[in-house]
N, C-alpha and C. Protein backbone atom coordinates (compact mmCIF):
# COMPACT_ATOMS: atom_id res chain seq x y z
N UNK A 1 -33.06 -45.34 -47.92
CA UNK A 1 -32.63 -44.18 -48.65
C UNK A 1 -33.85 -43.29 -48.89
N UNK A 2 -33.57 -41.85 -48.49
CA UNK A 2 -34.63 -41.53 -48.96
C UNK A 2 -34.72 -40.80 -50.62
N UNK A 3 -36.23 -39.94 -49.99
CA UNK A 3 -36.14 -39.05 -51.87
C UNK A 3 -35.31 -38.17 -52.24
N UNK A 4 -35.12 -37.49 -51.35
CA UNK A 4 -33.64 -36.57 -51.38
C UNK A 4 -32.65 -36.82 -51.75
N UNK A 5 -32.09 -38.42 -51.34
CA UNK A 5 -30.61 -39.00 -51.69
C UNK A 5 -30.95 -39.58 -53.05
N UNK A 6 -32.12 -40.03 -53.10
CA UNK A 6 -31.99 -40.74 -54.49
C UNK A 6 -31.77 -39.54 -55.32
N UNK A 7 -32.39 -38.41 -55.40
CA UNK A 7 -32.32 -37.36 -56.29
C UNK A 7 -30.53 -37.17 -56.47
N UNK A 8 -30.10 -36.97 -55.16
CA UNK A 8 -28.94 -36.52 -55.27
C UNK A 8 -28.08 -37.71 -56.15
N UNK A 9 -28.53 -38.67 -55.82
CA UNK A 9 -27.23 -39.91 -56.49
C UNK A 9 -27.89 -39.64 -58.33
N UNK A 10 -29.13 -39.44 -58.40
CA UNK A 10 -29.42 -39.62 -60.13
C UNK A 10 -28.65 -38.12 -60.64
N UNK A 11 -29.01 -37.40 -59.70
CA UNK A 11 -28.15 -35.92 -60.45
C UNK A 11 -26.32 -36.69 -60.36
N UNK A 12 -25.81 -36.84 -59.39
CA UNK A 12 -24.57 -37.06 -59.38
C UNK A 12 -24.11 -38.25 -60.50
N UNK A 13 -24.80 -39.04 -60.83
CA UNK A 13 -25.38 -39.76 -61.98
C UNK A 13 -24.95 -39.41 -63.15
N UNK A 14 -25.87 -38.44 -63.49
CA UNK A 14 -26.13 -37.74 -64.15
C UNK A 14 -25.10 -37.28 -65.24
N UNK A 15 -24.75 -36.24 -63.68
CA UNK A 15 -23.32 -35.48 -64.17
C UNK A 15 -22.41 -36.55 -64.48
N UNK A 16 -22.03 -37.45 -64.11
CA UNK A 16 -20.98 -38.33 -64.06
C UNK A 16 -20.58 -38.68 -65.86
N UNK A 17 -22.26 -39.30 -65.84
CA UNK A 17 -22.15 -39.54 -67.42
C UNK A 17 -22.09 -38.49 -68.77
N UNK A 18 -22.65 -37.23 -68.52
CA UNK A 18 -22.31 -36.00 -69.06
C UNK A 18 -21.26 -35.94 -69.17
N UNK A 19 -20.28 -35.80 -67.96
CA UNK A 19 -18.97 -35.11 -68.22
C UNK A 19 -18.35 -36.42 -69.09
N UNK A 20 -18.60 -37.66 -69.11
CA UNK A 20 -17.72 -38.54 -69.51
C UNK A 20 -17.93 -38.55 -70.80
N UNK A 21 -18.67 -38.14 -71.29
CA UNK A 21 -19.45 -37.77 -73.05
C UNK A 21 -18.49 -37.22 -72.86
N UNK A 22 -18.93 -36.20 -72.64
CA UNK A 22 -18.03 -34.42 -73.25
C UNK A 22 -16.83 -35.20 -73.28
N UNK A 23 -15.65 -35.40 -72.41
CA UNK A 23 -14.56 -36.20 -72.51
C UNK A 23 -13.74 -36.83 -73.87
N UNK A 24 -14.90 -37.99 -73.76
CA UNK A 24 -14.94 -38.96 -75.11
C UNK A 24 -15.01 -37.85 -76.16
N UNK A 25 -16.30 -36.98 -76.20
CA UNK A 25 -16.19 -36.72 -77.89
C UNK A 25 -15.20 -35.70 -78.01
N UNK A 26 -14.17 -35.23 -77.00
CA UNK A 26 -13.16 -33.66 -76.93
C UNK A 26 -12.22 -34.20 -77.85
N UNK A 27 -11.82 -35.50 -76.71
CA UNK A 27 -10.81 -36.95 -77.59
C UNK A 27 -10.98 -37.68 -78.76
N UNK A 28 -12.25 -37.77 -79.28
CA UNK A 28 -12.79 -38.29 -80.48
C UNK A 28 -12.45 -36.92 -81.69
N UNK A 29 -12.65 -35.73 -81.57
CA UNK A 29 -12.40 -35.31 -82.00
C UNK A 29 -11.49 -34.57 -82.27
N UNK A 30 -10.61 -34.44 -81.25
CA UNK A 30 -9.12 -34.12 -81.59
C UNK A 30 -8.27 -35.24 -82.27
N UNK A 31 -8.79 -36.12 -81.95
CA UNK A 31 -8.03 -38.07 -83.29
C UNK A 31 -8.71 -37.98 -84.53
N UNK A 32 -9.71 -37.25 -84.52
CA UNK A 32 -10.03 -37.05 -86.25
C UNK A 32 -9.84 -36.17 -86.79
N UNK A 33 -9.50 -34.81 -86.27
CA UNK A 33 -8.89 -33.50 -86.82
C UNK A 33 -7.03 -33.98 -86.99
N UNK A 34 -6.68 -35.11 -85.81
CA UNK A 34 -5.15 -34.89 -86.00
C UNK A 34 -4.90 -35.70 -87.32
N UNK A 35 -6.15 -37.09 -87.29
CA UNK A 35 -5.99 -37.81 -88.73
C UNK A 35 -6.26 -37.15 -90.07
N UNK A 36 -7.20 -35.91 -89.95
CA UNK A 36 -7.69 -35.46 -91.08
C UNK A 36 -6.36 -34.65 -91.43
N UNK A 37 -5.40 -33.99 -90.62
CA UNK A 37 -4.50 -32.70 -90.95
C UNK A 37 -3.37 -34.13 -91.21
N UNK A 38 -3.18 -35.25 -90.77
CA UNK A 38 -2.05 -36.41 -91.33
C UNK A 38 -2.58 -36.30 -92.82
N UNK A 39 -3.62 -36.60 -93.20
CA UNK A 39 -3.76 -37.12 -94.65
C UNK A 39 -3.85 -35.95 -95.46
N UNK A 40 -4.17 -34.47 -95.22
CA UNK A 40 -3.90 -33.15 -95.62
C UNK A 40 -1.99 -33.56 -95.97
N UNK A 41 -1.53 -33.43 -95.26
CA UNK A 41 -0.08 -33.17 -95.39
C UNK A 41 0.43 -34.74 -96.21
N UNK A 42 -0.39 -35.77 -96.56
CA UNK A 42 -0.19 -37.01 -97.50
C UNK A 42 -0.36 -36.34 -98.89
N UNK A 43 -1.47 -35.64 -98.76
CA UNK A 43 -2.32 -35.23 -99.98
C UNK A 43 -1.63 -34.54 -100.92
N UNK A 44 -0.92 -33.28 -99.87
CA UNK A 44 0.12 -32.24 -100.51
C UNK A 44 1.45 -32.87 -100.81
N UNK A 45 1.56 -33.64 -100.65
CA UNK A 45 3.22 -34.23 -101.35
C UNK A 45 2.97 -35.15 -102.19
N UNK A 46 1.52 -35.94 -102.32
CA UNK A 46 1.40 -36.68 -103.42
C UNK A 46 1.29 -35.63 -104.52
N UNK A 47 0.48 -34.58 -103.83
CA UNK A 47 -0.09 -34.06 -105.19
C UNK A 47 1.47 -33.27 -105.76
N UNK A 48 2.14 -32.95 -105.04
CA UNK A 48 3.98 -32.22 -105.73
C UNK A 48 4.44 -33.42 -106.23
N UNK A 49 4.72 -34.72 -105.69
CA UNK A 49 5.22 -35.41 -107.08
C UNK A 49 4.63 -36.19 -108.10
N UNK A 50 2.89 -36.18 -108.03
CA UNK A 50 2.56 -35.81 -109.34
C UNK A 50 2.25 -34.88 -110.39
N UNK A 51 2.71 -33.95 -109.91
CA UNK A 51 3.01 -32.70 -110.69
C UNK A 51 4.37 -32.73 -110.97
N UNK A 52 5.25 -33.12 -110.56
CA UNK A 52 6.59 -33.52 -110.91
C UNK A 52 6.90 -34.69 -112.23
N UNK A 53 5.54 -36.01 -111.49
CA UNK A 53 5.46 -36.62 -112.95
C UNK A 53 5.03 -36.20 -114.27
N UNK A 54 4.40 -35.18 -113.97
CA UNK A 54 3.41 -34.85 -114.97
C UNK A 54 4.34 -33.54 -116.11
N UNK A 55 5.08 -32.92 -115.37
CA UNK A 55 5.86 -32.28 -116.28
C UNK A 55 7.08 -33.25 -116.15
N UNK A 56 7.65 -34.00 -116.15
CA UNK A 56 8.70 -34.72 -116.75
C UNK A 56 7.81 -36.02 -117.90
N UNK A 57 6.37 -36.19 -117.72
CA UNK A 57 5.87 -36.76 -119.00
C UNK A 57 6.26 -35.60 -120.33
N UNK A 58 5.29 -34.06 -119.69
CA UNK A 58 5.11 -33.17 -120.66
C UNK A 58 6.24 -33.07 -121.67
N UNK A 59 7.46 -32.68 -120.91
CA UNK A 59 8.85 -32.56 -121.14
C UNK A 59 8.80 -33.81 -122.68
N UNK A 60 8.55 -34.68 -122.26
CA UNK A 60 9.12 -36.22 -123.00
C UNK A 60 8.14 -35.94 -124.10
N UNK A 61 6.66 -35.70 -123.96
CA UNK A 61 5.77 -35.89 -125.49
C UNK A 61 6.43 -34.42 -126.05
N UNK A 62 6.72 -33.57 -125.61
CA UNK A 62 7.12 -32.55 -126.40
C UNK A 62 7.92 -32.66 -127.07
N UNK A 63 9.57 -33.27 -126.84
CA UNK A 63 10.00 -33.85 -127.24
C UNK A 63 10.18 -34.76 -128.37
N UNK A 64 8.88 -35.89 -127.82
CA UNK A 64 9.11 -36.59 -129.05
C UNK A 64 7.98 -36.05 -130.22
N UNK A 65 7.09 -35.21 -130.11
CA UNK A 65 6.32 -34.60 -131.10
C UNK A 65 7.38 -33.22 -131.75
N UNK A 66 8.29 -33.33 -131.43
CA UNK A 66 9.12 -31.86 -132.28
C UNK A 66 9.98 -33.00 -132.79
N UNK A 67 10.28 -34.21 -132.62
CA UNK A 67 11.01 -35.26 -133.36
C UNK A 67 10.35 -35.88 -134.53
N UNK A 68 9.10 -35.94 -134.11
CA UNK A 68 8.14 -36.59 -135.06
C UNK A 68 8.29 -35.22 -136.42
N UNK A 69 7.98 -33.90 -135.86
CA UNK A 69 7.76 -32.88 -136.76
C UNK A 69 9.32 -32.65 -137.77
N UNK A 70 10.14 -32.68 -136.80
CA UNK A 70 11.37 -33.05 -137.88
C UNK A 70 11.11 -33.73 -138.97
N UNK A 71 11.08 -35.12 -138.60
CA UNK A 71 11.02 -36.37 -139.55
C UNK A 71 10.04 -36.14 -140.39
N UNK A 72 8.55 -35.48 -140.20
CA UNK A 72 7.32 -35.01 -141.43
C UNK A 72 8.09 -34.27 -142.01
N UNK A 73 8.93 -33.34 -141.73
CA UNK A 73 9.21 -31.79 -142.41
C UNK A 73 10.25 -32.96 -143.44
N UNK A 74 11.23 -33.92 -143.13
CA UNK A 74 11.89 -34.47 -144.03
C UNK A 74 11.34 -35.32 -144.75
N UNK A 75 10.57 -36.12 -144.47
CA UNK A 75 9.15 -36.89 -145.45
C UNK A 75 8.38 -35.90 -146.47
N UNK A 76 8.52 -34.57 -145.79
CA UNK A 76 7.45 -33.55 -146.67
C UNK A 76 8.76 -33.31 -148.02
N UNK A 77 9.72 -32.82 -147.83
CA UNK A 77 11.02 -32.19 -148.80
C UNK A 77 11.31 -33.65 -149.37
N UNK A 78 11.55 -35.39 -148.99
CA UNK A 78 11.88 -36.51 -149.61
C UNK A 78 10.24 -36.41 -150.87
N UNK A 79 9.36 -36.00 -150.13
CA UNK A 79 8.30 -36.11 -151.34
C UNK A 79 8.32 -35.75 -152.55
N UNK A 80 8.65 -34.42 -151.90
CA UNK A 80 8.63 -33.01 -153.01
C UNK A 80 9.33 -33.52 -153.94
N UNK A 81 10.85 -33.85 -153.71
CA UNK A 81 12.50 -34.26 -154.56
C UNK A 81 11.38 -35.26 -155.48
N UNK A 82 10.80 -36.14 -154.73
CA UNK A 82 10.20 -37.28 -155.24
C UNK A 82 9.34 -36.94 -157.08
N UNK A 83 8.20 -36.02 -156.29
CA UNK A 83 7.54 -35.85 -157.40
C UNK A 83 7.98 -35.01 -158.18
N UNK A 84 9.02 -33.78 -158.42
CA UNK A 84 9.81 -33.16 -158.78
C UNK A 84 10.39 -34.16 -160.05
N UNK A 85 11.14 -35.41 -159.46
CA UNK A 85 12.07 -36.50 -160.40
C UNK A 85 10.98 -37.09 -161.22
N UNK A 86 9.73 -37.85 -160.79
CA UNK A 86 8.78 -38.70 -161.36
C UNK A 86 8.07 -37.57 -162.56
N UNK A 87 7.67 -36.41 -161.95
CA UNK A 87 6.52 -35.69 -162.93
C UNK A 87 7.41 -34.29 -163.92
N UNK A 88 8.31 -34.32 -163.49
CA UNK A 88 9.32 -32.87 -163.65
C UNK A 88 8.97 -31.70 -163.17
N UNK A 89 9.31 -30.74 -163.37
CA UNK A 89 9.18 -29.41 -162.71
C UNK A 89 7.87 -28.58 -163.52
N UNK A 90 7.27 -28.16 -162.38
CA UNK A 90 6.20 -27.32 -162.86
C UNK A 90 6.69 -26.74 -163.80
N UNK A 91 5.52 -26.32 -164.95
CA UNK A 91 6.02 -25.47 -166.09
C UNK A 91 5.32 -23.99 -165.57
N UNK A 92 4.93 -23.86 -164.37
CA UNK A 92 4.72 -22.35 -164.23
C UNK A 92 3.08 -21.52 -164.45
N UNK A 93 2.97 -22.82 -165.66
CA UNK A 93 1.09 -22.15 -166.12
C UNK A 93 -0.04 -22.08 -165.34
């Protein structure tokens, strides 16, 4: 063989393994853009039904804090009656 052919087989070589990179990483990276846009579109529907949980919590403490405020507002007026009967009625002074 001479110097000529060897040149030619290391260039043909060469190229061989170049193009087979480029290849690999075209494919490597179109499987991690298609995985990254899968878990994008995971991301967005977790994140809608926990925002779904999150106002059907809201909904519920609101709820039970305007229940709670009832029941003070009637603890506040059972007081009043209370000390009203025990001390009598302000005399006004």
């Amino acid at each position: 063989m001479t110097e000529p052919q060897s040149w030619a087989l290391i260039g043909a070589f060469t190229t061989i393994m170049l193009g087979g990179m480029t290849i690999m990483t075209t494919l490597l990276m179109r499987t991690v853009t298609a995985s990254v846009n899968g878990l994008r579109g995971e991301m967005t529907g977790l994140r809608g039904e926990m925002n779904g949980r999150f106002d059907g919590i809201r909904g519920e403490m609101n709820a039970r804090f305007d229940a709670m405020g009832t029941r003070i507002d009637h603890l506040d007026r059972n007081i009043s009656a209370l000390s009203r009967r025990v001390w009598g009625e302000p005399s006004g002074e």
